[in-house]
Protein backbone atom coordinates (compact mmCIF):
# COMPACT_ATOMS: atom_id res chain seq x y z
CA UNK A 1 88.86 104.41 114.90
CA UNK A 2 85.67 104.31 117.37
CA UNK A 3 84.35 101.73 115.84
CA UNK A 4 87.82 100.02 116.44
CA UNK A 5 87.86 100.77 119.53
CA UNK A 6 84.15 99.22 120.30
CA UNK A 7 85.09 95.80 118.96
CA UNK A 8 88.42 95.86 121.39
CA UNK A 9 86.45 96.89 124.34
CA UNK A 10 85.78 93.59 125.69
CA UNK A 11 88.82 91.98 125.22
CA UNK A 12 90.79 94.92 126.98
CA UNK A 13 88.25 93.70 129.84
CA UNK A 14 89.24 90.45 129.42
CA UNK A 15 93.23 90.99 129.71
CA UNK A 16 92.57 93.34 132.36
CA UNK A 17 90.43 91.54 134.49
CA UNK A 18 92.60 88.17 133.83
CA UNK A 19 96.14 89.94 134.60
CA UNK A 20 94.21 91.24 138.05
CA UNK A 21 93.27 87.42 138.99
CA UNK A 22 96.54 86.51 138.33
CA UNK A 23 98.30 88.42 140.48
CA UNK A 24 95.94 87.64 143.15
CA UNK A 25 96.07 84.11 142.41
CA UNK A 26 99.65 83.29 141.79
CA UNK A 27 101.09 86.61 143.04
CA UNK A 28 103.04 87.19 140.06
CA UNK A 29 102.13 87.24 136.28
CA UNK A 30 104.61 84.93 134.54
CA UNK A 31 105.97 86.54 131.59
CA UNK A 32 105.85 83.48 128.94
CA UNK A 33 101.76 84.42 129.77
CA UNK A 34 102.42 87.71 129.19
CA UNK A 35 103.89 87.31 125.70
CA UNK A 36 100.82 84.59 124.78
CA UNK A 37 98.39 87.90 125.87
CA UNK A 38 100.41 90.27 124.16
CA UNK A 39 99.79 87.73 121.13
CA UNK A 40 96.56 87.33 121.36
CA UNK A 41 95.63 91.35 122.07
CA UNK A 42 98.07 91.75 118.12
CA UNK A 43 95.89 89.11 116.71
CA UNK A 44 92.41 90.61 118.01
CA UNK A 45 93.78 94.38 116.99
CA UNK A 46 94.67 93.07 113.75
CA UNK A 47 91.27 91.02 112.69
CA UNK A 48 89.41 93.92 114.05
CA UNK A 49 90.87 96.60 111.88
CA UNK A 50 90.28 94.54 109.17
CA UNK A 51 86.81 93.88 109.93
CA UNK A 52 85.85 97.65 110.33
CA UNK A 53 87.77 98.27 106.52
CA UNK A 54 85.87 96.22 104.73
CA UNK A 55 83.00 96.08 106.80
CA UNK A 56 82.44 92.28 107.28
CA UNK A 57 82.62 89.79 110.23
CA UNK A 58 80.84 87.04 108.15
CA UNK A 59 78.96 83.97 109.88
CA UNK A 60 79.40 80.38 109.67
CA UNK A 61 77.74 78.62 106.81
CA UNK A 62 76.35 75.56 108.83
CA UNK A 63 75.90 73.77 112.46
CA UNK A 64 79.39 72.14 112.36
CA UNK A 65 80.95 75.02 111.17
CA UNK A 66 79.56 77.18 114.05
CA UNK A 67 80.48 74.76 116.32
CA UNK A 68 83.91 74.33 115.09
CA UNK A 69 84.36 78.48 115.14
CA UNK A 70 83.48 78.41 118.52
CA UNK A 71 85.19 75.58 119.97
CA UNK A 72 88.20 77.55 117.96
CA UNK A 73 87.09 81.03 120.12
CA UNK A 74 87.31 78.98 123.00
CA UNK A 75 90.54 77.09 122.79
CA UNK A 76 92.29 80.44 121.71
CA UNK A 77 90.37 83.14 124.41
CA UNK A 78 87.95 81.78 127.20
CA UNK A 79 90.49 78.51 127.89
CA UNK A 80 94.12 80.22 127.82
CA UNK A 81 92.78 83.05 129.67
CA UNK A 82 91.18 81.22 133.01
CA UNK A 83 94.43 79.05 133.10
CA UNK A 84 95.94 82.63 133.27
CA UNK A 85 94.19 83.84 135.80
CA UNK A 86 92.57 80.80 137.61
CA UNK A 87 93.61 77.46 139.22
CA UNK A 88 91.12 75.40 137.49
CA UNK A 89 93.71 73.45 135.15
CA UNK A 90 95.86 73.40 137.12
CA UNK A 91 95.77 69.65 137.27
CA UNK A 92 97.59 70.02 133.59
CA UNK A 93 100.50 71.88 134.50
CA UNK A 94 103.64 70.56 133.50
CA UNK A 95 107.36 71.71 133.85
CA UNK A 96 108.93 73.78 130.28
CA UNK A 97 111.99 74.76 128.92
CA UNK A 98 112.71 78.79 128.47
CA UNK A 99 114.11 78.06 124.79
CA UNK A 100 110.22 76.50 124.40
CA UNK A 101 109.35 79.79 125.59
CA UNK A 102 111.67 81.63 123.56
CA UNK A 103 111.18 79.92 120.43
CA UNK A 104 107.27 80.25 120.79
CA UNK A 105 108.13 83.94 120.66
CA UNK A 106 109.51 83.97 117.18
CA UNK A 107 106.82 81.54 115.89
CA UNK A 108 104.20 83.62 117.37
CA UNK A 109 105.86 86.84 115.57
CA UNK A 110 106.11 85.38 112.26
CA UNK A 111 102.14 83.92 112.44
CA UNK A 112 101.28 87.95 113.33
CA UNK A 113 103.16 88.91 110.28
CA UNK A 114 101.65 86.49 108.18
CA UNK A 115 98.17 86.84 109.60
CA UNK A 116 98.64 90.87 108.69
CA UNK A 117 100.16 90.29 105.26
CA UNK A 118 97.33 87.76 104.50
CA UNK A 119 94.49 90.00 105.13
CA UNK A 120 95.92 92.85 103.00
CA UNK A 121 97.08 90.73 100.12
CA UNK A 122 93.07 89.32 100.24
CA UNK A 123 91.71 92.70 101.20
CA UNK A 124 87.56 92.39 100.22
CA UNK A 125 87.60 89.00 98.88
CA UNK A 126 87.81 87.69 102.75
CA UNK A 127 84.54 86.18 104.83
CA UNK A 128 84.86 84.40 108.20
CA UNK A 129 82.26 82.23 106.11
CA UNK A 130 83.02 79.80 102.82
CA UNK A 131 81.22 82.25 100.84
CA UNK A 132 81.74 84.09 96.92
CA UNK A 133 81.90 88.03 97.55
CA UNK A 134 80.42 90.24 95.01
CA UNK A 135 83.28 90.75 92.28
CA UNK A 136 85.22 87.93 93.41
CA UNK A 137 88.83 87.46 91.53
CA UNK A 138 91.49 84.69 92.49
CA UNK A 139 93.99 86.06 94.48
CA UNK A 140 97.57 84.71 93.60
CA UNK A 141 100.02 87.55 94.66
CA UNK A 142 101.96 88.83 97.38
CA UNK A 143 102.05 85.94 99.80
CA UNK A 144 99.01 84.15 98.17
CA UNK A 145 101.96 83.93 95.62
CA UNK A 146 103.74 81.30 98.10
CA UNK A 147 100.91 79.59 99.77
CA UNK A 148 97.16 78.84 98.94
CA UNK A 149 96.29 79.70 102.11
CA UNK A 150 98.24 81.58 103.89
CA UNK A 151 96.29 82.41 106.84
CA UNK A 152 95.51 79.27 108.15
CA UNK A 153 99.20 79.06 107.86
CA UNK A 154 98.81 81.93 110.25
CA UNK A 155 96.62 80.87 113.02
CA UNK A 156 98.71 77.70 113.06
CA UNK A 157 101.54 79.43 113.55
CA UNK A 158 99.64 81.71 116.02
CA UNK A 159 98.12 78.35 117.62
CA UNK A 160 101.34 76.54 117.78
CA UNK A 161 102.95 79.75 119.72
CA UNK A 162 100.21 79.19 122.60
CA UNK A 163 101.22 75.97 123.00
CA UNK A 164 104.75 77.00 123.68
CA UNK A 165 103.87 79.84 125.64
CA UNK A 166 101.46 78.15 128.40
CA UNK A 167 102.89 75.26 129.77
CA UNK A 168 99.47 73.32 130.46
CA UNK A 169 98.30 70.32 129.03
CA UNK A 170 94.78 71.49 128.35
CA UNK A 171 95.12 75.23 127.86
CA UNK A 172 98.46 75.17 126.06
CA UNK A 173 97.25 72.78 123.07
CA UNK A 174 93.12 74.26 123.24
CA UNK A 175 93.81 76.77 119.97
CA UNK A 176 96.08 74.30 118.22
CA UNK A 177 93.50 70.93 118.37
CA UNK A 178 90.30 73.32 118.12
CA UNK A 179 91.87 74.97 115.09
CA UNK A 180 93.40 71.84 113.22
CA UNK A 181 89.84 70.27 113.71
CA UNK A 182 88.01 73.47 111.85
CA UNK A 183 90.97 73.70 109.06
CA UNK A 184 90.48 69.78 108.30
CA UNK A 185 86.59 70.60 108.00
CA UNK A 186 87.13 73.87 105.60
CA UNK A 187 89.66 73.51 103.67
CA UNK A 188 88.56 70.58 101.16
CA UNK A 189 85.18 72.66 100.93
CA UNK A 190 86.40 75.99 100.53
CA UNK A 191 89.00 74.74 97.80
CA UNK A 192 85.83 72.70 96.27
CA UNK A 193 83.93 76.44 95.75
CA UNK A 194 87.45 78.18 94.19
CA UNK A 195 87.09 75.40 91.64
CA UNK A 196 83.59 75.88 90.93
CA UNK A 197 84.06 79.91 90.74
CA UNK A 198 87.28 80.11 88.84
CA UNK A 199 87.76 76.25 86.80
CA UNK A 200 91.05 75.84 85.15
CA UNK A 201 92.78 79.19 86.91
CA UNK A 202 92.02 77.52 90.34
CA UNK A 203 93.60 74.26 89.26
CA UNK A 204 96.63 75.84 87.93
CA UNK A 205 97.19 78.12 90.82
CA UNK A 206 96.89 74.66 93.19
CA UNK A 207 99.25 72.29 91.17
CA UNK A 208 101.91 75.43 91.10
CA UNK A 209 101.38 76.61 94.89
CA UNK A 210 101.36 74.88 98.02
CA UNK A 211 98.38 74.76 101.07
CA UNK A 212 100.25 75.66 103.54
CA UNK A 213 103.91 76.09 103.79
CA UNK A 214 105.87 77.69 100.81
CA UNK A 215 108.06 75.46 98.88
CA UNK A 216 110.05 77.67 95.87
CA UNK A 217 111.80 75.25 94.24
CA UNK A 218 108.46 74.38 93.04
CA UNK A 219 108.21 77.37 90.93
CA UNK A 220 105.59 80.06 91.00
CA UNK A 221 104.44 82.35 87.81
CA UNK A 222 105.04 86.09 87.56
């Protein structure tokens, strides 16, 4: 639990500090920006719980990579949170409907779910790195079952949410572009180093389940 709490530390900063600017700045803290915080506090509570389990944060493999991770921590953290609490995009403010709010919400719940569910049904085999752990085994159950990779489905999800909770050009889509860009460099790779580790039970788990969004009437084994 301590340890935990150390790795939320600075983020509680952040959401403090950013809800205090906010009401200084616009005099109010608009609630569709209090839902996208609320998000992003589940999401940091979530990864960090993991992290302290298994004991593993991972780095990136290469340059690109590590650029791409942090171009993702920025268009998901730094960005969303100084439209919160700052005027400086303003400039890319633009008028939204509540049901956008609403239904950004629900979106943003079900990526949570999915981004918890994912992390136990992978358990030790995760890395924030393309990377073999020791003992690695193909994971195919629970909702690896329905999707090869269910927690970019996640973050997409998660990323998609922001964009309907923060009605700014910039800030709004940040997490969604950032994160699309890293997915399109990772995923032919880190399905490239599946095959190599597990052969003919990699290629028969990826003609029988889908990337990305679950499609039964495919058909899944037992």
């Amino acid at each position: 639990m301590i340890a935990v709490l150390k790795k939320l530390f600075v983020p509680v900063l952040v959401i403090i500090a950013a809800c205090v600017s906010a009401f200084l700045y616009k005099g109010v803290f608009p609630w569709s920006a209090a839902c996208f915080v609320a998000m992003f506090f589940a999401l940091v509570v979530i990864r960090s719980v993991f992290e302290v389990r298994v004991g593993r944060t991972g780095k990136a493999a290469g340059t690109l990579e590590q650029v791409l991770l942090v171009a993702v921590f920025l268009g998901t953290g730094p960005i969303p949170f100084l439209f919160i609490a700052t005027p400086v995009f303003a400039f890319a403010d633009y008028a939204q409907p509540v049901i956008i709010n609403l239904l950004a919400i629900l979106v943003g719940i079900g990526g949570l779910l999915l981004f918890y569910r994912s992390h136990i049904d992978l358990d030790r085999q995760w890395s924030v790195s393309l990377a073999i752990q020791e003992d690695h085994r193909l994971v195919d159950t629970g909702v690896y079952r329905w999707m090869r990779h269910p927690m970019y489905s996640a973050l997409f999800l998660i990323a998609i949410a922001q964009a309907g909770l923060l009605p700014n050009w910039f800030a709004g889509f940040s997490g969604l572009v950032s994160f699309a860009l890293l997915y399109a460099f990772r995923v032919a790779r880190e399905e490239a180093l599946m095959a190599s580790q597990f052969g003919d039970a990699w290629l028969d788990y990826a003609k029988r389940t889908p990337r990305l969004v679950p499609m039964p009437w495919r058909g899944t084994s037992q």
